[in-house]
Every structure is written in C-alpha cells, then in structure tokens.
N, C-alpha and C. Protein backbone atom coordinates (compact mmCIF):
# COMPACT_ATOMS: atom_id res chain seq x y z
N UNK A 1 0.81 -1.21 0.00
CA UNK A 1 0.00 0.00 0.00
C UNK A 1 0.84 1.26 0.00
N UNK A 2 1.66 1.01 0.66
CA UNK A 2 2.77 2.18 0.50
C UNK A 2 3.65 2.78 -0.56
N UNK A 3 3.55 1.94 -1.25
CA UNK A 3 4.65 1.68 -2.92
C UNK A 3 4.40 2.67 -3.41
N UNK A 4 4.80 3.21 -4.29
CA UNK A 4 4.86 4.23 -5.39
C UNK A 4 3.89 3.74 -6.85
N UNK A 5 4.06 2.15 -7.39
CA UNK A 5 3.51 1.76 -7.98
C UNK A 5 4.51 1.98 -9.31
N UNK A 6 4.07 1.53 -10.65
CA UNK A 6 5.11 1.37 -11.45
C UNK A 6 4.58 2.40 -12.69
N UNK A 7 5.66 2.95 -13.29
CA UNK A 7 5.15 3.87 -14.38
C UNK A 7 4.86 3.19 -15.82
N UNK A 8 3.52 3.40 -16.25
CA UNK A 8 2.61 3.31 -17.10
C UNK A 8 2.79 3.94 -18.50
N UNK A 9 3.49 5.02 -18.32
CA UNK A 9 3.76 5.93 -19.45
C UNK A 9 4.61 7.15 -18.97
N UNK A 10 6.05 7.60 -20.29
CA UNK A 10 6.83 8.32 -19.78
C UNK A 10 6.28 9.67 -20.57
N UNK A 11 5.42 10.72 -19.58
CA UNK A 11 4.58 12.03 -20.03
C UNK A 11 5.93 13.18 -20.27
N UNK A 12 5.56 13.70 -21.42
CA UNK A 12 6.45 14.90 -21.91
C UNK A 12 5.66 16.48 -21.27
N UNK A 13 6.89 17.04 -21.29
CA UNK A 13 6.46 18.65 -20.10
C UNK A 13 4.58 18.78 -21.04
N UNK A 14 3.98 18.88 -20.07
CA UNK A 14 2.24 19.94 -20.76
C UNK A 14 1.71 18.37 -20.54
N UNK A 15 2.39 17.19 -21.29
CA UNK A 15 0.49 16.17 -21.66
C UNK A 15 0.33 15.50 -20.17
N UNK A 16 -0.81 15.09 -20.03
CA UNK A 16 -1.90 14.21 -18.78
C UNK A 16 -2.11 13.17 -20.09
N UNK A 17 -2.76 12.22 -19.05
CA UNK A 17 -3.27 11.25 -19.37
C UNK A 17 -5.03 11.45 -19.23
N UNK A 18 -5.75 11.11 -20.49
CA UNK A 18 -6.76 11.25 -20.46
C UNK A 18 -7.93 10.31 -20.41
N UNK A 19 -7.57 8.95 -20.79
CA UNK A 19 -8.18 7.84 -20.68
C UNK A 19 -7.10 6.54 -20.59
N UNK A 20 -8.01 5.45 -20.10
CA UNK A 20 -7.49 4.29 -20.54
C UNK A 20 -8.02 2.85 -20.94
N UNK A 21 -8.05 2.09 -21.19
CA UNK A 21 -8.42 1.37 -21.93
C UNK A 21 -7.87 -0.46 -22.10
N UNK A 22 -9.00 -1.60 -21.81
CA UNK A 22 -8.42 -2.53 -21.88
C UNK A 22 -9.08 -3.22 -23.23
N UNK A 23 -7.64 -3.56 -24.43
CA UNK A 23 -7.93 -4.23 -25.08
C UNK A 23 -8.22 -5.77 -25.72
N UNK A 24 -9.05 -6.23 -26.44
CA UNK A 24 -8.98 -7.51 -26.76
C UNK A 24 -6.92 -8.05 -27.05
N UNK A 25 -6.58 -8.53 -26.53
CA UNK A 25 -5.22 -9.06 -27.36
C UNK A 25 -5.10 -10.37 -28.52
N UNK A 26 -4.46 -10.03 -29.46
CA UNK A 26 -4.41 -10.90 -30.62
C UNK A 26 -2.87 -10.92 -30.89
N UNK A 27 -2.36 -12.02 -31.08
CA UNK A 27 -0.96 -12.45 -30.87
C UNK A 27 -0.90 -12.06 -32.75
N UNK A 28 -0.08 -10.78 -32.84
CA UNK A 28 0.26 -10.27 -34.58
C UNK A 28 1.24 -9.86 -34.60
N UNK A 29 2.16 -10.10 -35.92
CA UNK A 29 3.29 -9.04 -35.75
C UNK A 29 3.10 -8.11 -36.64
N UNK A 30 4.23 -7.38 -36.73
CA UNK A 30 3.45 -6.19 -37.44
C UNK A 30 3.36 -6.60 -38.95
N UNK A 31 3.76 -7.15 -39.42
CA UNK A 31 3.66 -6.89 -40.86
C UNK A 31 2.52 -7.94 -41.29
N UNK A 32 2.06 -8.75 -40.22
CA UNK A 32 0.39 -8.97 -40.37
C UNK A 32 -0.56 -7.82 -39.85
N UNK A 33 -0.15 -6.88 -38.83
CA UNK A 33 -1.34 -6.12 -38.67
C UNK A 33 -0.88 -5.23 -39.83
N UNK A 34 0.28 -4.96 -40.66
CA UNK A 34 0.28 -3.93 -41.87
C UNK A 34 -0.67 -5.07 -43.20
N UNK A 35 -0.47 -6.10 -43.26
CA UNK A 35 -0.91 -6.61 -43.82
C UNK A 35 -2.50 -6.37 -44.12
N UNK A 36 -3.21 -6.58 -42.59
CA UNK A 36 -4.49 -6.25 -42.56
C UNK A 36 -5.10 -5.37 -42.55
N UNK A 37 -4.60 -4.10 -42.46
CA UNK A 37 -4.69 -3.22 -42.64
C UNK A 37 -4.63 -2.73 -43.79
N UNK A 38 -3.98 -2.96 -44.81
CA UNK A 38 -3.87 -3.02 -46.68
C UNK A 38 -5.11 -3.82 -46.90
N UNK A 39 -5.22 -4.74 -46.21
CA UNK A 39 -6.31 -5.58 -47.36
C UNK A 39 -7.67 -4.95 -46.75
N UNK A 40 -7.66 -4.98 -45.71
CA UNK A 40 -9.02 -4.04 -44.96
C UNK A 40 -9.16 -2.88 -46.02
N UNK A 41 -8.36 -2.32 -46.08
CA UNK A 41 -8.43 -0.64 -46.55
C UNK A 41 -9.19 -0.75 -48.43
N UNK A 42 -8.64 -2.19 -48.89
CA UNK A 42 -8.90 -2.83 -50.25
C UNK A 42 -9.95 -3.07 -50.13
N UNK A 43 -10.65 -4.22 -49.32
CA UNK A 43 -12.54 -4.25 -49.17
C UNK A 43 -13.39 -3.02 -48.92
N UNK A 44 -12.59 -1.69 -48.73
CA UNK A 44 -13.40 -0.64 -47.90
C UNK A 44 -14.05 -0.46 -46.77
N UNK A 45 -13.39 -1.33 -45.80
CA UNK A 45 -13.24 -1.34 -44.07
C UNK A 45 -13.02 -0.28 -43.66
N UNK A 46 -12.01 0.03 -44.00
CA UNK A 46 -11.19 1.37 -43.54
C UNK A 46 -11.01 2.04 -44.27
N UNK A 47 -10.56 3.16 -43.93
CA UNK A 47 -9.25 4.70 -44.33
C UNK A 47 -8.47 4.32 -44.08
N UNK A 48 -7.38 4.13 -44.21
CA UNK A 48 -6.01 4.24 -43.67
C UNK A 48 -4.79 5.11 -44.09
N UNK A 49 -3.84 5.52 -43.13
CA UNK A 49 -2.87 6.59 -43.28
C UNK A 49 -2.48 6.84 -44.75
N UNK A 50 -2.47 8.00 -45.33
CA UNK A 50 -1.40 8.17 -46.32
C UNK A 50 -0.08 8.45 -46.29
N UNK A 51 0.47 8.06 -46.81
CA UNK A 51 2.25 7.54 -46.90
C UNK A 51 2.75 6.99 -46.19
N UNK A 52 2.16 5.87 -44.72
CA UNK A 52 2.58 5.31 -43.94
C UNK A 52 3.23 3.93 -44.32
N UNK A 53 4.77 4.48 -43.89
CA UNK A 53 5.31 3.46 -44.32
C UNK A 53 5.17 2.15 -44.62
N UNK A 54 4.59 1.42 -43.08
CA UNK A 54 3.97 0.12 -43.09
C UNK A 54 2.88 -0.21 -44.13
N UNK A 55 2.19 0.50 -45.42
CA UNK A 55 1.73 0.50 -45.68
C UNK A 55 2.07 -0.32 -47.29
N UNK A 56 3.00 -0.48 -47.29
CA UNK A 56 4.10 -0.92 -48.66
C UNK A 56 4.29 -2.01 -48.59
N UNK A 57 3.80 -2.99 -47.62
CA UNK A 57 3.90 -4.58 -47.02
C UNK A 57 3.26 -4.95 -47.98
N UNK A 58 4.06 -6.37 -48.77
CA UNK A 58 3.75 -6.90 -50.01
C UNK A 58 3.33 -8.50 -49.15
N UNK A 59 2.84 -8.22 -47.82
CA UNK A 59 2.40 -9.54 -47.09
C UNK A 59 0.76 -9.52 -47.87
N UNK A 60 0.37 -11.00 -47.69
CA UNK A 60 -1.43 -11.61 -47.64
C UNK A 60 -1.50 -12.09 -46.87
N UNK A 61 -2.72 -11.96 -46.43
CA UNK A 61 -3.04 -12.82 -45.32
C UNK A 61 -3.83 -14.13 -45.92
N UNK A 62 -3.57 -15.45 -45.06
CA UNK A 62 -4.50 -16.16 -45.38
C UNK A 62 -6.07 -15.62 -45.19
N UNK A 63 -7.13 -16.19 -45.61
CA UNK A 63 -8.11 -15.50 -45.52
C UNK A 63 -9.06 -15.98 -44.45
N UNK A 64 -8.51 -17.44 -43.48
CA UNK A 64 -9.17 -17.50 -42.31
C UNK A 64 -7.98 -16.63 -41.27
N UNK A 65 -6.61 -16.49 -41.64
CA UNK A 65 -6.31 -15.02 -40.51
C UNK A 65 -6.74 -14.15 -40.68
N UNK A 66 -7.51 -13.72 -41.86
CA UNK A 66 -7.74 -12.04 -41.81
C UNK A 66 -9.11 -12.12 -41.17
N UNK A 67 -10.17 -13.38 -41.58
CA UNK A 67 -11.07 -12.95 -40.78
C UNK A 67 -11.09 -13.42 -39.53
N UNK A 68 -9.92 -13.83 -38.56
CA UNK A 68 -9.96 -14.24 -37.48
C UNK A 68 -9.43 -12.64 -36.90
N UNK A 69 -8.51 -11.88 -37.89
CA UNK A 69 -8.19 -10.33 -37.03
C UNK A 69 -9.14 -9.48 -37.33
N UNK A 70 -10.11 -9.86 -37.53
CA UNK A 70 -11.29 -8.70 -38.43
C UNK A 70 -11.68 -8.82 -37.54
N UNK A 71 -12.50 -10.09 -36.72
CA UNK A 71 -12.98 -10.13 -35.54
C UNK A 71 -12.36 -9.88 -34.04
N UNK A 72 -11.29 -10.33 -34.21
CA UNK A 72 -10.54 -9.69 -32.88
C UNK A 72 -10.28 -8.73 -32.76
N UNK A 73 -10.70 -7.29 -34.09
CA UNK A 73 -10.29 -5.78 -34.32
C UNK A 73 -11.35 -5.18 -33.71
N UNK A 74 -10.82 -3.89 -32.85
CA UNK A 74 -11.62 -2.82 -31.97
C UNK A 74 -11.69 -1.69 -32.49
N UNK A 75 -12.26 -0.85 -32.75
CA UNK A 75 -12.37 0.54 -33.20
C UNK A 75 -11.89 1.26 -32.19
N UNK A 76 -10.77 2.43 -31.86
CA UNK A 76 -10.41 3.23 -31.09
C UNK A 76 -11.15 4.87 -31.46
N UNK A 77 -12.23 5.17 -30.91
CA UNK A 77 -12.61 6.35 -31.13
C UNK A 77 -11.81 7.84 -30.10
N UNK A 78 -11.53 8.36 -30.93
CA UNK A 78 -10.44 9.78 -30.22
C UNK A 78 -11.23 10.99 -30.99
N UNK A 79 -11.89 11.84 -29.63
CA UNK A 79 -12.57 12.80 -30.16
C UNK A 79 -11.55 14.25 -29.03
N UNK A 80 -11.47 15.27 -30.19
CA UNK A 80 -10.64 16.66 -29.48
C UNK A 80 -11.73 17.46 -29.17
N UNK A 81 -11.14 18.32 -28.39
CA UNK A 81 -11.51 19.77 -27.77
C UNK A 81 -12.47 20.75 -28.71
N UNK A 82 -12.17 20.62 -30.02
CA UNK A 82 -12.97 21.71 -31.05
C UNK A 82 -13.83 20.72 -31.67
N UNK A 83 -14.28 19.58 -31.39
CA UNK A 83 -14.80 18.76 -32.02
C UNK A 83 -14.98 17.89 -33.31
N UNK A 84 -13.63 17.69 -33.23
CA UNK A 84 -12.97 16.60 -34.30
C UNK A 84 -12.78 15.49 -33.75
N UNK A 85 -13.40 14.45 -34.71
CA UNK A 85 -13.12 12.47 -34.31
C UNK A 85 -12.94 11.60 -34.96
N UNK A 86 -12.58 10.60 -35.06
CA UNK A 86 -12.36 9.41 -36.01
C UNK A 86 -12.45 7.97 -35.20
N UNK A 87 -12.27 7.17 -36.06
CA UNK A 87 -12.56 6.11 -35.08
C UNK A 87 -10.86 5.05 -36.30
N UNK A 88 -10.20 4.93 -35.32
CA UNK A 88 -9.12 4.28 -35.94
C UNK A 88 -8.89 2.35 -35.26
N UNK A 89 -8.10 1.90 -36.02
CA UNK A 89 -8.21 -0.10 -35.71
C UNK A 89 -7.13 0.01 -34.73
N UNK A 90 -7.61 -0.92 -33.54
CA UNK A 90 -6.82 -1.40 -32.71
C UNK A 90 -5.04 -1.40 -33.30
N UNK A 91 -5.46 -2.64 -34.65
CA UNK A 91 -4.33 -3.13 -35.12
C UNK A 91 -3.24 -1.74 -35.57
N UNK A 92 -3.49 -0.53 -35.30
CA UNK A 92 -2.75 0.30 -35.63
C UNK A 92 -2.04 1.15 -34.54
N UNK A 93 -1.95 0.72 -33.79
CA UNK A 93 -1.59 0.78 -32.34
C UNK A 93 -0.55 -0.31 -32.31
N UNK A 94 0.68 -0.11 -32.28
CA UNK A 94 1.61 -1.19 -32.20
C UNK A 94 1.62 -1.31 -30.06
N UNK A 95 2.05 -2.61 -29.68
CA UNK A 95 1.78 -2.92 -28.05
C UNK A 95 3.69 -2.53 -27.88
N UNK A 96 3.76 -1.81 -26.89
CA UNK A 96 4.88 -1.19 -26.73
C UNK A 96 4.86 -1.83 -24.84
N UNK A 97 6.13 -1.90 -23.92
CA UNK A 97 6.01 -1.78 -22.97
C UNK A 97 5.94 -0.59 -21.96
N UNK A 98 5.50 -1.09 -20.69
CA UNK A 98 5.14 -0.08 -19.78
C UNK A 98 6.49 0.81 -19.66
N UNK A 99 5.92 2.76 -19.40
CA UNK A 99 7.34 3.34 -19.66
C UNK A 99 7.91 3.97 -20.93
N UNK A 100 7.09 3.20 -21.75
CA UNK A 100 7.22 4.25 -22.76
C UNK A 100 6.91 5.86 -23.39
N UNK A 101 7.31 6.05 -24.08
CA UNK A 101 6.97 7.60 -24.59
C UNK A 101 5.25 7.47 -25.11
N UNK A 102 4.61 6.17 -25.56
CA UNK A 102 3.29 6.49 -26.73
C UNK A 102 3.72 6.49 -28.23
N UNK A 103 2.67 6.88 -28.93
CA UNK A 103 2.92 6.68 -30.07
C UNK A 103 1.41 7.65 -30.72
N UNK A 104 1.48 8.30 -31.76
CA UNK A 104 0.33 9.78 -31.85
C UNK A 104 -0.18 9.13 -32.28
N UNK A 105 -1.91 9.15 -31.71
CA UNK A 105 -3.22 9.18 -31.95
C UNK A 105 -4.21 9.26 -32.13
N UNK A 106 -3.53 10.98 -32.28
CA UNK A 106 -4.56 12.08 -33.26
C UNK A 106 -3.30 13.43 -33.66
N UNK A 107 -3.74 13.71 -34.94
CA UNK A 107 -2.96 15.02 -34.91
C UNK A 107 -3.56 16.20 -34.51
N UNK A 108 -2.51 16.68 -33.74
CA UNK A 108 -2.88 17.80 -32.90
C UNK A 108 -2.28 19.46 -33.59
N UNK A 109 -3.56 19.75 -33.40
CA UNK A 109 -3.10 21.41 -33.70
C UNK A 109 -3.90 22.48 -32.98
N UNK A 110 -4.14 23.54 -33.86
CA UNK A 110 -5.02 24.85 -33.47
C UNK A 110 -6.19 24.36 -33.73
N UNK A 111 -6.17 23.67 -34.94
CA UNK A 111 -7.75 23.05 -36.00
C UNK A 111 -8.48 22.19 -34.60
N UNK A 112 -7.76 21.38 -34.15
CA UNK A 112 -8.21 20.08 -33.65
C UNK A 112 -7.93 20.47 -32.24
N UNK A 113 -7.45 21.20 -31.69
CA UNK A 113 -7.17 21.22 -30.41
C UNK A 113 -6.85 20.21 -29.44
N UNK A 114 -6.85 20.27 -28.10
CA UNK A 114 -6.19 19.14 -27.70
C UNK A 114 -7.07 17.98 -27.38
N UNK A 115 -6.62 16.60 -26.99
CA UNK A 115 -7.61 15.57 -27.23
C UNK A 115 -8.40 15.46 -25.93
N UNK A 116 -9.95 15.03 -25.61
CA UNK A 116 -10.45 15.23 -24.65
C UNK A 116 -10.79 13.36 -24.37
N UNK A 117 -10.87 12.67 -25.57
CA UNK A 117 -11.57 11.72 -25.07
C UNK A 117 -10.74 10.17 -25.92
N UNK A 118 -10.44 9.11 -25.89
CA UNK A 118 -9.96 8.37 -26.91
C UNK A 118 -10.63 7.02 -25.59
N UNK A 119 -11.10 6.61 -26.80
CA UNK A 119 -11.74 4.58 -25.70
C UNK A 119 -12.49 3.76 -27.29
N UNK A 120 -12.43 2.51 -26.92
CA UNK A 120 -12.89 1.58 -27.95
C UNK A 120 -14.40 1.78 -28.14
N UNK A 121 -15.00 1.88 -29.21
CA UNK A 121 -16.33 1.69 -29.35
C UNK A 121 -16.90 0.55 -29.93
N UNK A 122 -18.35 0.31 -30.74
CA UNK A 122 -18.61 -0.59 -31.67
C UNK A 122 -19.04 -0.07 -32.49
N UNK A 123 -19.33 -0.51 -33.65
CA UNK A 123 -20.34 -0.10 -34.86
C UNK A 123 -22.18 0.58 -34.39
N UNK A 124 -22.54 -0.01 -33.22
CA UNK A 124 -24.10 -0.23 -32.95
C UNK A 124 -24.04 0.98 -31.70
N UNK A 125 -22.57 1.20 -30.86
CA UNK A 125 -22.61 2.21 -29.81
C UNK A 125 -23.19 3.74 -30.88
N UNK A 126 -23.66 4.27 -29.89
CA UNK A 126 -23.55 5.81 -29.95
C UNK A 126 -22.97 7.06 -28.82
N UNK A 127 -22.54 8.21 -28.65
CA UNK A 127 -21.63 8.81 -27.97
C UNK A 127 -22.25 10.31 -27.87
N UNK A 128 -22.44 10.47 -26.96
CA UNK A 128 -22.87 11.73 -26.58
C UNK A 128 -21.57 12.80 -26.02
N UNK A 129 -21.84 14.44 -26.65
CA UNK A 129 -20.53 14.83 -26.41
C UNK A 129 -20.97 15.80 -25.57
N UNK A 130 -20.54 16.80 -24.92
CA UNK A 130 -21.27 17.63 -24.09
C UNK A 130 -19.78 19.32 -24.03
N UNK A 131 -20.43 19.80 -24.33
CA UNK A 131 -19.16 21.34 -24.35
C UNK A 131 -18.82 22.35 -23.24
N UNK A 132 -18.41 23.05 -23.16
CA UNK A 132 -18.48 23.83 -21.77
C UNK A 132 -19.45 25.01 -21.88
N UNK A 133 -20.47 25.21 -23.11
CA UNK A 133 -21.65 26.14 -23.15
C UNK A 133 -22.78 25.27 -22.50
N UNK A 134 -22.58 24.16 -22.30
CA UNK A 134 -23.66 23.53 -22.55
C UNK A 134 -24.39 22.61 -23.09
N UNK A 135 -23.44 22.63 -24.98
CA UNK A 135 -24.28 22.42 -26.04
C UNK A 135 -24.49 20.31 -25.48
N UNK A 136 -25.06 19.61 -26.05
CA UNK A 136 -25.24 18.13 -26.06
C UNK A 136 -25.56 17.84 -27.17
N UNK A 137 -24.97 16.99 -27.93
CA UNK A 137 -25.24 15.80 -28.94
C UNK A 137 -24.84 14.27 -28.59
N UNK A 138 -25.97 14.19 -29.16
CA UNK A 138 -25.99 12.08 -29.24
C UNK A 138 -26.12 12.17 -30.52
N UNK A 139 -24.61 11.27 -31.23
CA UNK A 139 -24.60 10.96 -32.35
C UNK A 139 -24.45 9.14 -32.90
N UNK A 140 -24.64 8.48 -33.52
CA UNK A 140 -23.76 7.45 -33.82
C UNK A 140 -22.87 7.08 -34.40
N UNK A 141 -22.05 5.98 -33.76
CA UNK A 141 -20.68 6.02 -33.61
C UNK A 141 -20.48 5.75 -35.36
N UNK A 142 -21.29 4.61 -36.27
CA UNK A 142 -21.09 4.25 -37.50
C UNK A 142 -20.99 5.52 -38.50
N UNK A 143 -21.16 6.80 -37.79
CA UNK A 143 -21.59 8.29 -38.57
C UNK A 143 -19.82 8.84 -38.75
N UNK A 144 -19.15 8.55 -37.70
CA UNK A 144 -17.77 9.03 -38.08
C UNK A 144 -16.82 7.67 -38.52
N UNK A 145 -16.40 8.45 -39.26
CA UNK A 145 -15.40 8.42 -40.11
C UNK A 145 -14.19 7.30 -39.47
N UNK A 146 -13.66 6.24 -40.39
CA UNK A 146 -12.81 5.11 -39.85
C UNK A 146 -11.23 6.22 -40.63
N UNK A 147 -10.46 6.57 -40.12
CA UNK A 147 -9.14 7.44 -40.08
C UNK A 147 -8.10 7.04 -39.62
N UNK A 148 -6.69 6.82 -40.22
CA UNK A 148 -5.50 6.15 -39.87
C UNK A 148 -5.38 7.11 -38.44
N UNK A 149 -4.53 6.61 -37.85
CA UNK A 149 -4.11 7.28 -36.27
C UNK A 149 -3.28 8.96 -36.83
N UNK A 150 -2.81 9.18 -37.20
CA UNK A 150 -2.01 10.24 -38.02
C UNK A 150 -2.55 11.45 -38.53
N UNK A 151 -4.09 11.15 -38.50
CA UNK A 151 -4.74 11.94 -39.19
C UNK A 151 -5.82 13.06 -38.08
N UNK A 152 -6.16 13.99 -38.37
CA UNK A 152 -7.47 15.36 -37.52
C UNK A 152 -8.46 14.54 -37.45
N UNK A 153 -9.03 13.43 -38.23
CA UNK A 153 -10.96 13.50 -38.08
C UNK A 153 -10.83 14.19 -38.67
N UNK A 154 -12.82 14.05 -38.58
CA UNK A 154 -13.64 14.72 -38.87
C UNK A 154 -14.93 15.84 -37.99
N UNK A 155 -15.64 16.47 -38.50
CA UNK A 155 -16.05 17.59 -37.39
C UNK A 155 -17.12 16.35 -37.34
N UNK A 156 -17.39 16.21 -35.93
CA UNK A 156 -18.34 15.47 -34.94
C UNK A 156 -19.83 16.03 -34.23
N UNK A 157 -19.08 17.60 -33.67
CA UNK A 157 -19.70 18.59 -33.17
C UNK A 157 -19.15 20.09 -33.40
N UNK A 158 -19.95 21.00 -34.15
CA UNK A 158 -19.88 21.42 -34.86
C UNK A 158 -19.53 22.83 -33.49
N UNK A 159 -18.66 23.11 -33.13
CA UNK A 159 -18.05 24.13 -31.73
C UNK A 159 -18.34 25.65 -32.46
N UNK A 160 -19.22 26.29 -31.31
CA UNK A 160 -18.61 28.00 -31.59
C UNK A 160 -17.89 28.48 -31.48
N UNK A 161 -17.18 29.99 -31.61
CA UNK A 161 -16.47 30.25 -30.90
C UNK A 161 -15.90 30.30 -29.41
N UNK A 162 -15.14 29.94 -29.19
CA UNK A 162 -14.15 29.66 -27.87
C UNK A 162 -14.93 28.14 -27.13
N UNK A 163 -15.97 27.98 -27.56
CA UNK A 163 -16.28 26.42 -27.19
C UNK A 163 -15.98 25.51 -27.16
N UNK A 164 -15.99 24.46 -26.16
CA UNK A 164 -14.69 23.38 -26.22
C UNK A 164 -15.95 21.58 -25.97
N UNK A 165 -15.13 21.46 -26.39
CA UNK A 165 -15.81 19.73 -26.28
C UNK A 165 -15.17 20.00 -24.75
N UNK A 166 -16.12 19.48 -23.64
CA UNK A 166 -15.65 18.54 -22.45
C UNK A 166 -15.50 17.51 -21.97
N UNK A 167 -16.11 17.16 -22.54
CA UNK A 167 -16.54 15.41 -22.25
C UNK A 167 -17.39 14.53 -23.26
N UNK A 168 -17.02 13.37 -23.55
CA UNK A 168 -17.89 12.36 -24.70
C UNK A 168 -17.91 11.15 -23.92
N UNK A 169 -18.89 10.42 -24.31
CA UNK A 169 -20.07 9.26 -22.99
C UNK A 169 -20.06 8.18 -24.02
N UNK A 170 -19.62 7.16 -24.30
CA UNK A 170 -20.28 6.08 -24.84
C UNK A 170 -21.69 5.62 -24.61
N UNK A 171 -22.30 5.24 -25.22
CA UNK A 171 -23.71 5.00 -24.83
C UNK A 171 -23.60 3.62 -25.68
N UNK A 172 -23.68 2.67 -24.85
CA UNK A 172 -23.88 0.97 -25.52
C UNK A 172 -25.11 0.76 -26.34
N UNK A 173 -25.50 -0.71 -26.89
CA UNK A 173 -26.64 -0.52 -27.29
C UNK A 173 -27.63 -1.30 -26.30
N UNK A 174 -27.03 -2.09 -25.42
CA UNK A 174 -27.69 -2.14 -23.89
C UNK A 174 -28.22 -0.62 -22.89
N UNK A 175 -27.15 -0.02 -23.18
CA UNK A 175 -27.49 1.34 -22.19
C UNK A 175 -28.61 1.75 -22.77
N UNK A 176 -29.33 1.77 -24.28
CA UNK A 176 -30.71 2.28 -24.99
C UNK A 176 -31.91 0.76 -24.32
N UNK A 177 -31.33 -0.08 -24.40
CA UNK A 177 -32.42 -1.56 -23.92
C UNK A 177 -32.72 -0.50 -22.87
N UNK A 178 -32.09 -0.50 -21.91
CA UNK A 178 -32.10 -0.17 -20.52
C UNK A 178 -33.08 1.03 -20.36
N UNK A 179 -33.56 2.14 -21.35
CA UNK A 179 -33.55 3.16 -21.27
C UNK A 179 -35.33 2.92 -21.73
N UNK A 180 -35.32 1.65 -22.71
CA UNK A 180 -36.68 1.47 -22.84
C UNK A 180 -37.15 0.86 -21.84
C-alpha cells in the first residue's frame, strides 16, 4: 500500500493522461497487422494513413487469418476539444512496454485542439458529447469516419467560438435496452 507503484507511461512537459483502456489481445506481428490493414483498406473497411510506411507490405493474409483479425479488431474512437473524431483499428496501435513515450493518436493542432476523449467503441454504440456552453449531442458512432491514427478527423460537433468539447459518454446498445 505504501509503494509508489510502477510507471505506465513516460509524459512529456504539458500532456496528462486522459483515458485508458483494456484491449482484446491478438498475438500479430506487425507486418500482419500492416498486412491487414492493406487488405481491410482494399474491401473498404477502412481509411487508412497516407504515406505510412507500413503500408508498402507486399504480405497476404490467409483469408481464415484475416477474418480471425477482423474479428478480434476494436475501433479506437479519439474525439478533441474543437470537435474533431475518427474512429481508428486497434491493429494500428503497435503494443509497446510499460514506460514508454506512446505513439500519436490524433494530430494535434489549433484546427483540432487538444484531445479530450480516446476509448474503444462498436459499430451499434452511440456517444454523446457535451461542451463547456452547454451544447449536447448524441450521435452514432457508424456516422464518423474510420481514419488512420495520423490523421485530424472529422467535425463530430460542430463548436462556436471559444467552445470546447468537455466530455464524450459512450452509450452501448444495452445502455438504450435499458432506457426502454
């Protein structure tokens, strides 16, 4: 109880940690998750990064691995401050150990401001965002945009001036059962 406990992530001067998140694990290396990620992007699954290197992988997948990582794949939804979001694949997230620096998961600027919210969703969830005027939207999650990690989104919630996203809510499709 007394311990210090062990470091999780090595934070650069300004960033916090804003969420966290436990994922499905699928034993891949990378040039199968670049793999699947090419052929995903070929059926029209995804968006994926432009000019990303990993992206030049002249790998195939067999076609009971790809649909065994299709199913073990999570959508990572990361929504910012001015109300920009995307929803990017697990598999693009390389697993690094505890202590590390990270690896960018949205691009950050003036446009996009800083990130308020990033957690796994599904296709059937929807996400309510809420601003510091006030404003509230419930949108669904299948409405934004699938975006390599590298990339702004898209506008989610449409911010006034000096208005900031504060907070975004997953809403399951149990949490709507529940509600009827």
């Amino acid at each position: 109880r007394a311990s210090d406990g062990v470091r999780g992530i090595r934070l650069a001067e300004g960033d916090s940690v804003i969420s966290m998140a436990i994922l499905n694990h699928l034993d891949a290396t990378s040039d199968e998750r670049a793999a699947y990620l090419k052929m995903a992007r070929a059926v029209g699954e995804e968006a994926g990064p432009e000019g990303d290197e990993e992206s030049a992988v002249d790998i195939t997948l067999a076609p009971e691995r790809f649909e065994e990582m299709r199913k073990a794949e999570q959508m990572i939804l990361t929504v910012s401050a001015n109300g920009k979001g995307k929803r990017t694949s697990s598999f693009e997230y390389r697993i690094t150990g505890r202590g590390g620096k990270g690896i960018t998961a949205m691009a950050v600027n003036t446009k996009t401001g800083p990130l308020v919210a990033s957690f796994p969703v599904a296709e059937d969830d929807e996400i309510m965002l809420v601003t510091d005027a006030g404003q509230l939207i419930r949108c669904p999650v299948h409405d934004i945009r699938k975006a390599g990690r590298a990339t702004q989104g898209v506008i989610v919630l449409n911010t006034a001036e000096g208005e900031k996203v504060v907070s975004v809510e997953r809403l399951s499709e149990e949490d709507a059962a529940e509600e009827s």
